[in-house]
PDB file of N, CA and C in Angstrom:
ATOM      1  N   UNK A   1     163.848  29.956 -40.905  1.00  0.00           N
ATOM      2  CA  UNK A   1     165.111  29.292 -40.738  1.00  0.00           C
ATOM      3  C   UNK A   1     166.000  30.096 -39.799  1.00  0.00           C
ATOM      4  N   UNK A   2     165.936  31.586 -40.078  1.00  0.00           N
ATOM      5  CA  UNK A   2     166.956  32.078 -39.319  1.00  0.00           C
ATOM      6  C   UNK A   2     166.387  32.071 -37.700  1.00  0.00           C
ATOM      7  N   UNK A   3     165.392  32.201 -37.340  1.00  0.00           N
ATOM      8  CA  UNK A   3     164.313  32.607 -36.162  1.00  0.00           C
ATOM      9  C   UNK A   3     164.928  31.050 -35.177  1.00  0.00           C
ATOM     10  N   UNK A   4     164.448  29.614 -35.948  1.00  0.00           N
ATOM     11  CA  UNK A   4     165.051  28.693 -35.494  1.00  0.00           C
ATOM     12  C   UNK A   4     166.303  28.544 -35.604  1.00  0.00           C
ATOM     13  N   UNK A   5     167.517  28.929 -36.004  1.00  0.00           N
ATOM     14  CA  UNK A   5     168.375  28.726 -35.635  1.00  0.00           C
ATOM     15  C   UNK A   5     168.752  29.797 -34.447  1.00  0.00           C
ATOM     16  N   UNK A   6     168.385  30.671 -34.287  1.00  0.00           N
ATOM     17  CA  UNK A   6     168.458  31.966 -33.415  1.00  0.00           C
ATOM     18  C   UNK A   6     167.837  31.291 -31.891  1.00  0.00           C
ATOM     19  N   UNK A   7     166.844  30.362 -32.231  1.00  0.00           N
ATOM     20  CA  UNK A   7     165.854  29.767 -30.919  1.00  0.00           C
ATOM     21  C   UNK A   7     167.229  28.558 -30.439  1.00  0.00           C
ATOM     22  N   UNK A   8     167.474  28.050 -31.605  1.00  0.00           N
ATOM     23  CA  UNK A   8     168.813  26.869 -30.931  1.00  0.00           C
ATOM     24  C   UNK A   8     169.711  27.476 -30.260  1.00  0.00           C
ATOM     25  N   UNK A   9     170.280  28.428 -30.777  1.00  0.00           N
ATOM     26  CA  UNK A   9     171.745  28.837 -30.666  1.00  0.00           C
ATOM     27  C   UNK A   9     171.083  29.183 -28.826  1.00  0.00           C
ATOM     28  N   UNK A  10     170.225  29.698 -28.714  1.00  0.00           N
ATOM     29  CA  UNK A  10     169.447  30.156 -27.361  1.00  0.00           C
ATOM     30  C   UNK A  10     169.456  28.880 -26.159  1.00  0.00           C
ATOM     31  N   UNK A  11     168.507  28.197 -26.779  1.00  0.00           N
ATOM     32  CA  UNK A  11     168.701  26.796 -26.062  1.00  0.00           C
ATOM     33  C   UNK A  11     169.765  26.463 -25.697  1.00  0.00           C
ATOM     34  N   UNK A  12     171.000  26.085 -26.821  1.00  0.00           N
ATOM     35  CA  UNK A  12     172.657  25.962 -26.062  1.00  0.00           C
ATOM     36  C   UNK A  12     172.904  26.747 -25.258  1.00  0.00           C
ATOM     37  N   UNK A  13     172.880  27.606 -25.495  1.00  0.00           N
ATOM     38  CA  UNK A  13     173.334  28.553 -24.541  1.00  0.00           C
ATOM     39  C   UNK A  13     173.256  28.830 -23.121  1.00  0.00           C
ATOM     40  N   UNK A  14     171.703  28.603 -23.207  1.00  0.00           N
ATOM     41  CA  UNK A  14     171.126  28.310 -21.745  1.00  0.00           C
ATOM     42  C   UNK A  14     171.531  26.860 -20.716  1.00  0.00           C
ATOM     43  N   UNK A  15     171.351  25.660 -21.844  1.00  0.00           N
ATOM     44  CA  UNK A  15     172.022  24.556 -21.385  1.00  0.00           C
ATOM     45  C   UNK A  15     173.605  24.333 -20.501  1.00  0.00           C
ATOM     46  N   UNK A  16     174.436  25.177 -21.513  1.00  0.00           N
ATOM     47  CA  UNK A  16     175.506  25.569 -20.935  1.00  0.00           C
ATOM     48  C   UNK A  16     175.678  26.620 -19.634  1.00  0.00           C
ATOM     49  N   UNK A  17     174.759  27.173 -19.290  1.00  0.00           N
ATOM     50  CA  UNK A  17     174.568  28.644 -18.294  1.00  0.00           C
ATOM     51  C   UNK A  17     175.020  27.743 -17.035  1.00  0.00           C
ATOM     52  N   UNK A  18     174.928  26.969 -16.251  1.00  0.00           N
ATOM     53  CA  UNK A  18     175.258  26.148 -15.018  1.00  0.00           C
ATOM     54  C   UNK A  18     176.608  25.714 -15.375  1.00  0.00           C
ATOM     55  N   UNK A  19     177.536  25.967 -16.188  1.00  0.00           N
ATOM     56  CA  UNK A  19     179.253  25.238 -15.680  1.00  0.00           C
ATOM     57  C   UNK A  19     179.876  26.468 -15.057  1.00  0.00           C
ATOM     58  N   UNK A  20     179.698  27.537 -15.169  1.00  0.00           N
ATOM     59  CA  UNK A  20     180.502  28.225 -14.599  1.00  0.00           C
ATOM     60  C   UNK A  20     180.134  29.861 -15.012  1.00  0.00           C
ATOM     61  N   UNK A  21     180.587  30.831 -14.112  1.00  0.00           N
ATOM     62  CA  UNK A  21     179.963  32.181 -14.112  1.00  0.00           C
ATOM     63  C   UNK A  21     180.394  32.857 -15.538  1.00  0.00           C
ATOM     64  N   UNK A  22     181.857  32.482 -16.310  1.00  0.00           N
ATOM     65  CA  UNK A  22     181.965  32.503 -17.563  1.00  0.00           C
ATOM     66  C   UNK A  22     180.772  32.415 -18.556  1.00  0.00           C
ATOM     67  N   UNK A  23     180.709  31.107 -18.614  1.00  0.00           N
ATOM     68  CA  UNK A  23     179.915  30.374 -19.318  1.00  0.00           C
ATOM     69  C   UNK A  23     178.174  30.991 -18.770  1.00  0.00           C
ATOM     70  N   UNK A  24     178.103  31.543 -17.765  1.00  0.00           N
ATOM     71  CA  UNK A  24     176.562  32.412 -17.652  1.00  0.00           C
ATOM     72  C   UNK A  24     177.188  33.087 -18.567  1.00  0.00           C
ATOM     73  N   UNK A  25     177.928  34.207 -17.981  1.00  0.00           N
ATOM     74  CA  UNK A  25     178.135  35.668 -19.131  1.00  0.00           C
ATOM     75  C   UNK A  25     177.698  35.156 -20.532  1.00  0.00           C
ATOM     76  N   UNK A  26     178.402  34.246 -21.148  1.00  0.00           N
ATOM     77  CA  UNK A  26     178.460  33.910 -22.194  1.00  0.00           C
ATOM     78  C   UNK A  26     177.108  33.705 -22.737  1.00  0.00           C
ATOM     79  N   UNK A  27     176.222  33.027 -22.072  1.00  0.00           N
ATOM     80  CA  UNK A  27     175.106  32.276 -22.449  1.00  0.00           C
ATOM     81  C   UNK A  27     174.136  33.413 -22.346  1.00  0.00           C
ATOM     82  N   UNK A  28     174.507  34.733 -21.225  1.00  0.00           N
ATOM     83  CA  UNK A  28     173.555  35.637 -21.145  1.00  0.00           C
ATOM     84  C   UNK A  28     173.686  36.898 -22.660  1.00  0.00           C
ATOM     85  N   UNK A  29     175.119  36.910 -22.804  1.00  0.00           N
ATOM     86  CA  UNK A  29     175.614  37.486 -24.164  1.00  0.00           C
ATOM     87  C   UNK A  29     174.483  36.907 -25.099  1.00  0.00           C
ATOM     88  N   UNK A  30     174.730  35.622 -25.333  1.00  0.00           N
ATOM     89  CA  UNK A  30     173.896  35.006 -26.365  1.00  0.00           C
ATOM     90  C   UNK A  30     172.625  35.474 -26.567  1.00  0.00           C
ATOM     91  N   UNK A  31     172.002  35.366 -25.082  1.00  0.00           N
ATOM     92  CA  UNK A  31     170.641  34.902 -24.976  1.00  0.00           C
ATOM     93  C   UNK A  31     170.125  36.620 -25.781  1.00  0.00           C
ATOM     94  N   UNK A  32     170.997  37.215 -25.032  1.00  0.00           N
ATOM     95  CA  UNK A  32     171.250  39.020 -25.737  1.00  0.00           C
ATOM     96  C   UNK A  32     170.323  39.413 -26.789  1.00  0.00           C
ATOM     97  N   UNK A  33     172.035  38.315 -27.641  1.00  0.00           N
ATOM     98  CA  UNK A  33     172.238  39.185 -29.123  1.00  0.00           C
ATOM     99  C   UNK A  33     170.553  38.114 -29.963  1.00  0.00           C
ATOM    100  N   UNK A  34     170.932  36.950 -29.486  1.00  0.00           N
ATOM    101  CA  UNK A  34     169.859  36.271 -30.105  1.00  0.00           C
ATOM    102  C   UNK A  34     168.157  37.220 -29.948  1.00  0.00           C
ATOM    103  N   UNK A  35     167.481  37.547 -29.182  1.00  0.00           N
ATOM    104  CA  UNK A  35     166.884  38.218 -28.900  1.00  0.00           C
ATOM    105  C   UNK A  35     167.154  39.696 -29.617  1.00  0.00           C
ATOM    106  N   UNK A  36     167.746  40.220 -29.668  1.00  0.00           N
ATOM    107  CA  UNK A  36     168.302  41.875 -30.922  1.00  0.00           C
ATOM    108  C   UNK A  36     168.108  41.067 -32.262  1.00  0.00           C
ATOM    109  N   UNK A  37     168.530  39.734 -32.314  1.00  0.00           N
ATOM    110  CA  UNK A  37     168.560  39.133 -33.694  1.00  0.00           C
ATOM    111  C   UNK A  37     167.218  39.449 -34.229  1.00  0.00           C
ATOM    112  N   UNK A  38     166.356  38.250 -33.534  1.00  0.00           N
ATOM    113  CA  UNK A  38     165.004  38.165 -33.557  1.00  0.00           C
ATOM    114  C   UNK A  38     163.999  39.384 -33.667  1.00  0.00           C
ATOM    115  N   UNK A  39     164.473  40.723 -32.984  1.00  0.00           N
ATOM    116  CA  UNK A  39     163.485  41.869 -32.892  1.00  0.00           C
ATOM    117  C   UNK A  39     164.327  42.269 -34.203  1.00  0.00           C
ATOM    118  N   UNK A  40     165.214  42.193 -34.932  1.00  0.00           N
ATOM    119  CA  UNK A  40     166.007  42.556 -35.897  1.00  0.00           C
ATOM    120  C   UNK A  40     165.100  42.014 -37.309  1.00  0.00           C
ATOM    121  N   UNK A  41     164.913  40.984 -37.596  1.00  0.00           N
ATOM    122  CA  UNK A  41     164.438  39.829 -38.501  1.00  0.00           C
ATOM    123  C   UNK A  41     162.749  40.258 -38.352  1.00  0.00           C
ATOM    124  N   UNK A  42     162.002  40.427 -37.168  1.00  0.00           N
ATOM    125  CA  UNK A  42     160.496  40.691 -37.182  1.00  0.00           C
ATOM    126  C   UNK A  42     160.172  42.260 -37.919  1.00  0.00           C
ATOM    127  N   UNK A  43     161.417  42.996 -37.316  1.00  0.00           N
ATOM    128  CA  UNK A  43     161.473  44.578 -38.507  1.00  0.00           C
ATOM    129  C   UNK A  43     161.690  44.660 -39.779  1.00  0.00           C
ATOM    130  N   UNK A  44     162.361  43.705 -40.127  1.00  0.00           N
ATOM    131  CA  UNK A  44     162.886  43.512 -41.361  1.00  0.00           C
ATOM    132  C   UNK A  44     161.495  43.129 -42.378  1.00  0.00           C
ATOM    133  N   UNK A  45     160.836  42.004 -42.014  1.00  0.00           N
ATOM    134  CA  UNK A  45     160.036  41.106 -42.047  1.00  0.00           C
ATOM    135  C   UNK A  45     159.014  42.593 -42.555  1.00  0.00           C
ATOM    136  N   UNK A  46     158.096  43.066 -41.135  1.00  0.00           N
ATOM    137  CA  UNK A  46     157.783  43.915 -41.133  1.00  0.00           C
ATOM    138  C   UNK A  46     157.288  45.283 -42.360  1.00  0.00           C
ATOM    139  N   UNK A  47     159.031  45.445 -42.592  1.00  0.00           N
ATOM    140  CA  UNK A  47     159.597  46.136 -43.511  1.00  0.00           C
ATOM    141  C   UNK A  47     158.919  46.121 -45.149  1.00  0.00           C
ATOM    142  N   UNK A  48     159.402  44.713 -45.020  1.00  0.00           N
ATOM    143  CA  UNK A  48     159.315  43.908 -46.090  1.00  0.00           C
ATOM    144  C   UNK A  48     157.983  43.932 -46.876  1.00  0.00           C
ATOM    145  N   UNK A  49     156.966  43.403 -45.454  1.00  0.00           N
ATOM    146  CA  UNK A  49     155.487  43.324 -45.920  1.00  0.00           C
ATOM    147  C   UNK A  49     155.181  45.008 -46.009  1.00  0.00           C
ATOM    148  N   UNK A  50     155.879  46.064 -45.762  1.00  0.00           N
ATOM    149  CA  UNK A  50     155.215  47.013 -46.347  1.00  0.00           C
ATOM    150  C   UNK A  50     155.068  47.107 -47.533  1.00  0.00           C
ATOM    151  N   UNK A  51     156.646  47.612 -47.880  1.00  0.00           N
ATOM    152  CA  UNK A  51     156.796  47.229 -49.156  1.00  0.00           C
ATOM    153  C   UNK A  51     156.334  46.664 -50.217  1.00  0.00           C
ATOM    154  N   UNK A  52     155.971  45.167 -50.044  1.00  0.00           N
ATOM    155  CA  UNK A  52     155.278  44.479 -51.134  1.00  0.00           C
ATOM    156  C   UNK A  52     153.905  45.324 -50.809  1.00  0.00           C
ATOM    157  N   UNK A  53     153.270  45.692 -49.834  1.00  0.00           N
ATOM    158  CA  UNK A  53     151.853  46.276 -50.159  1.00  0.00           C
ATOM    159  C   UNK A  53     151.800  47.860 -50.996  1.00  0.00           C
ATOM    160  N   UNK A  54     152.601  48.378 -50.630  1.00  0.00           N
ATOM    161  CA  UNK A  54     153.028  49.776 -51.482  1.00  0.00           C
ATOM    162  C   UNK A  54     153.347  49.524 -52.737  1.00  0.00           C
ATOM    163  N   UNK A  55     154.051  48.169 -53.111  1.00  0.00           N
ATOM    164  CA  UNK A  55     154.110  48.227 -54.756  1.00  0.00           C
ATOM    165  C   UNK A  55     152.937  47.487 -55.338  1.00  0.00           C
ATOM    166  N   UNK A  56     152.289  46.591 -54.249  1.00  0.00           N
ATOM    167  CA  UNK A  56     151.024  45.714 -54.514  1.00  0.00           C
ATOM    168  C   UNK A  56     150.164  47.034 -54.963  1.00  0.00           C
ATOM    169  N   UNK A  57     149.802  48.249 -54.260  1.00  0.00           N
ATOM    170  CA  UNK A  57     148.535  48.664 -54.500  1.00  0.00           C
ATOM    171  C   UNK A  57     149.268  49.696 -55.559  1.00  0.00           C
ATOM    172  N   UNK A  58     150.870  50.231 -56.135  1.00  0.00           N
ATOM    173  CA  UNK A  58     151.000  50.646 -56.931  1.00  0.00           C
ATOM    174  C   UNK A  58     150.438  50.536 -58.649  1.00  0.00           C
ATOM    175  N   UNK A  59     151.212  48.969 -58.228  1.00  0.00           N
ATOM    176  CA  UNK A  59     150.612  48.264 -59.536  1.00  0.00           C
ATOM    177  C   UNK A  59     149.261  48.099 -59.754  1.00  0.00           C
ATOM    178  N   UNK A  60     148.520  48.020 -58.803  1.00  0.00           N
ATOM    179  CA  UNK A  60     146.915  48.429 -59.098  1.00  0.00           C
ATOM    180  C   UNK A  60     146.486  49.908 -59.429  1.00  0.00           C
ATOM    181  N   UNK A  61     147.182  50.645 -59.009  1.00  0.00           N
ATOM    182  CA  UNK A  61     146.727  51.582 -59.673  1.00  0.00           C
ATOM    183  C   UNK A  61     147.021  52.434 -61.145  1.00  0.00           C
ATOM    184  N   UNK A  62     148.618  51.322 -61.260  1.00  0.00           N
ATOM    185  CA  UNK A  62     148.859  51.670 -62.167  1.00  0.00           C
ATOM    186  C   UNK A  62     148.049  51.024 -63.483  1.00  0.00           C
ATOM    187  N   UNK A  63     147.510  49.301 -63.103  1.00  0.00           N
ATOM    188  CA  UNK A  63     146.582  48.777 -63.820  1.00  0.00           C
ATOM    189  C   UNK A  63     145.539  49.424 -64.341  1.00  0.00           C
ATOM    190  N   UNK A  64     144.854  50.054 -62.857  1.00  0.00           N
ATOM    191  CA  UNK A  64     143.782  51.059 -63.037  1.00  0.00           C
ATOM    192  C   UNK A  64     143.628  52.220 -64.532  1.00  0.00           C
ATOM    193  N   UNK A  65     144.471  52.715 -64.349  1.00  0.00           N
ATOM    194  CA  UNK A  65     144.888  53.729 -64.872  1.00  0.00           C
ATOM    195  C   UNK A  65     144.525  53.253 -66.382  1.00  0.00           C
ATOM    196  N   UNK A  66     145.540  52.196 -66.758  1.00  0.00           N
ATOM    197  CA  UNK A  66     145.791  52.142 -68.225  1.00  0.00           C
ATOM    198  C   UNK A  66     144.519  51.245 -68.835  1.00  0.00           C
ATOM    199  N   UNK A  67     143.855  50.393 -67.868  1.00  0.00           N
ATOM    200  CA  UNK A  67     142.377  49.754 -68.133  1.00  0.00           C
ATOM    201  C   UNK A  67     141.138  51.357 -68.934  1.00  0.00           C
ATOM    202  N   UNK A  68     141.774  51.968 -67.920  1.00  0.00           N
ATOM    203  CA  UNK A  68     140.660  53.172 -68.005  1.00  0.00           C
ATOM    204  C   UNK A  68     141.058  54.001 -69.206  1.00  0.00           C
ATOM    205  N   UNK A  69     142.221  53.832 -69.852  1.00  0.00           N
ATOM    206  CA  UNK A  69     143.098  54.366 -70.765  1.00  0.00           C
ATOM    207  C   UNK A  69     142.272  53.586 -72.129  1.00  0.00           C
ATOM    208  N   UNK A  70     142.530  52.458 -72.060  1.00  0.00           N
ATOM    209  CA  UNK A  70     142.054  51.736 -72.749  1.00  0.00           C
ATOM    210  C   UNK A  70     140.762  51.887 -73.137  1.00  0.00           C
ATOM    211  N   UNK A  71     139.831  51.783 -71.914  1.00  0.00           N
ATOM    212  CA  UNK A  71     138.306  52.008 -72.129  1.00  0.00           C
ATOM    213  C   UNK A  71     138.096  53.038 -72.891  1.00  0.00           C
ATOM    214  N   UNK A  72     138.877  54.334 -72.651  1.00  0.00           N
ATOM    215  CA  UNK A  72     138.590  55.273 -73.422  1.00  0.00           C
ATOM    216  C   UNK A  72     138.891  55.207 -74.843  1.00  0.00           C
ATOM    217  N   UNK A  73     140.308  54.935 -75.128  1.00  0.00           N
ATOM    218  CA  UNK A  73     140.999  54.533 -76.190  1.00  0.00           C
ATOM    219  C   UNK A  73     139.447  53.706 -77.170  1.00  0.00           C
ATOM    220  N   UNK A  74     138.797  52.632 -76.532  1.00  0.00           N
ATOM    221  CA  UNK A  74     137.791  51.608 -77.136  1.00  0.00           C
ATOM    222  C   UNK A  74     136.762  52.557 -77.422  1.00  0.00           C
ATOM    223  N   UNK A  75     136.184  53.447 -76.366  1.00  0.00           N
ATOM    224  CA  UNK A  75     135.064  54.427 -76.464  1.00  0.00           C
ATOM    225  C   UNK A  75     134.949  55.495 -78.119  1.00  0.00           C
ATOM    226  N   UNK A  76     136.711  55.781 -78.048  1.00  0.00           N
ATOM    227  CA  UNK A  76     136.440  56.322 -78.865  1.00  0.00           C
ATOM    228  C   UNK A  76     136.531  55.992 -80.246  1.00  0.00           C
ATOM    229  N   UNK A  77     137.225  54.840 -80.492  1.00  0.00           N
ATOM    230  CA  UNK A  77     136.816  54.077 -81.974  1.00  0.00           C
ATOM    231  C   UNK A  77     135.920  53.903 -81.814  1.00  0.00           C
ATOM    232  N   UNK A  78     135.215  53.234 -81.051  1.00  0.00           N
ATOM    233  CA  UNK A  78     133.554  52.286 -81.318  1.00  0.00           C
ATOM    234  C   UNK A  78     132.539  54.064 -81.779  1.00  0.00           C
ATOM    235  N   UNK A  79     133.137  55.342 -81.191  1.00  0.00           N
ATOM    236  CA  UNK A  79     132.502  56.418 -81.548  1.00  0.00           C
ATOM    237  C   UNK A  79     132.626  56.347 -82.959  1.00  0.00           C
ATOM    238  N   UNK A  80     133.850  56.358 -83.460  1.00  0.00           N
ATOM    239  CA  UNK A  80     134.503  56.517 -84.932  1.00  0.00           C
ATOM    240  C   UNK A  80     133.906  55.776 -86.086  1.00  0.00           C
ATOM    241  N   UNK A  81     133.905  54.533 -85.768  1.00  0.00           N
ATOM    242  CA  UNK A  81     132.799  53.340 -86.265  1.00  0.00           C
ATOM    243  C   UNK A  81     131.770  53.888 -86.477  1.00  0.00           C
ATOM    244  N   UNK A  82     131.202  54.233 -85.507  1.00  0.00           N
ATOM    245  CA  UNK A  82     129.727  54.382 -85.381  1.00  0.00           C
ATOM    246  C   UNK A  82     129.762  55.670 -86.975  1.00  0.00           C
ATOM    247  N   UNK A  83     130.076  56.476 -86.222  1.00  0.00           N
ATOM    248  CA  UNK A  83     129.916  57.906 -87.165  1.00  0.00           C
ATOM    249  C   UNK A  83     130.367  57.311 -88.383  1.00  0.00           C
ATOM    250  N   UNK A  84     131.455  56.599 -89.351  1.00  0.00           N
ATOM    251  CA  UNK A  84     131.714  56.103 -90.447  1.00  0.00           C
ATOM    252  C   UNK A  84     130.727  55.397 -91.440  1.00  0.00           C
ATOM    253  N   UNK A  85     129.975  55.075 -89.794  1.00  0.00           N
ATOM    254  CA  UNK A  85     129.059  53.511 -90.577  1.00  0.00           C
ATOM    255  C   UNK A  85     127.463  54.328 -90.921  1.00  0.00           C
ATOM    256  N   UNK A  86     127.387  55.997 -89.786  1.00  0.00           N
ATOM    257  CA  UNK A  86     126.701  56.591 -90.680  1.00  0.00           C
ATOM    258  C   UNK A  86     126.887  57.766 -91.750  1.00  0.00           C
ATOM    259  N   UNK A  87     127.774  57.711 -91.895  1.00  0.00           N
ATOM    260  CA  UNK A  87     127.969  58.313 -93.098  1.00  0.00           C
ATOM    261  C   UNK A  87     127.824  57.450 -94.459  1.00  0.00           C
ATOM    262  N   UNK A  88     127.921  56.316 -94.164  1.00  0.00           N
ATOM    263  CA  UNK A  88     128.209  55.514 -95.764  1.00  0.00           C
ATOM    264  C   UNK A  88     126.521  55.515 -95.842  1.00  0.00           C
ATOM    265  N   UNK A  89     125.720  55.517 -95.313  1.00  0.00           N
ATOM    266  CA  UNK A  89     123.810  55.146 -95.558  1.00  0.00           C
ATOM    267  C   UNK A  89     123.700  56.395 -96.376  1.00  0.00           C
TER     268      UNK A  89
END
């Protein structure tokens, strides 16, 4: 949404560039900031998708972790069991 409105505001701008050397400045201002916008929004963006991958593979490892926590946690009752169930024979 913002990218296309950033591409319009561009288009006017340019449309308008032929009434007068003002109205260039103006349209070249635009054409500018719109363009800083855009390399602004692709960093961000950028940014962004790091982020979610740094907490994406956090949370996997933090999954990791407590799966393996668990396994052990299971390992060692099913040990406990075991040894209980020979003691009662």
């Amino acid at each position: 949404m913002r990218i296309t409105l950033i591409i319009a505001a561009s288009a006017a701008a340019l449309a308008l560039a032929g009434c007068s050397q003002k109205t260039e400045d103006h349209a070249a201002a635009a054409a500018d900031q719109a363009g800083a916008a855009t390399t602004s929004a692709a960093q961000d963006t950028a940014a962004n998708a790091n982020a979610a991958a740094a907490n994406t593979a956090a949370a996997a490892d933090t999954a990791a972790a407590n799966t393996a926590a668990a396994a052990g946690v299971a390992a060692r009752k099913a040990d406990a069991a075991a040894d209980a169930a020979a003691k009662t024979k």
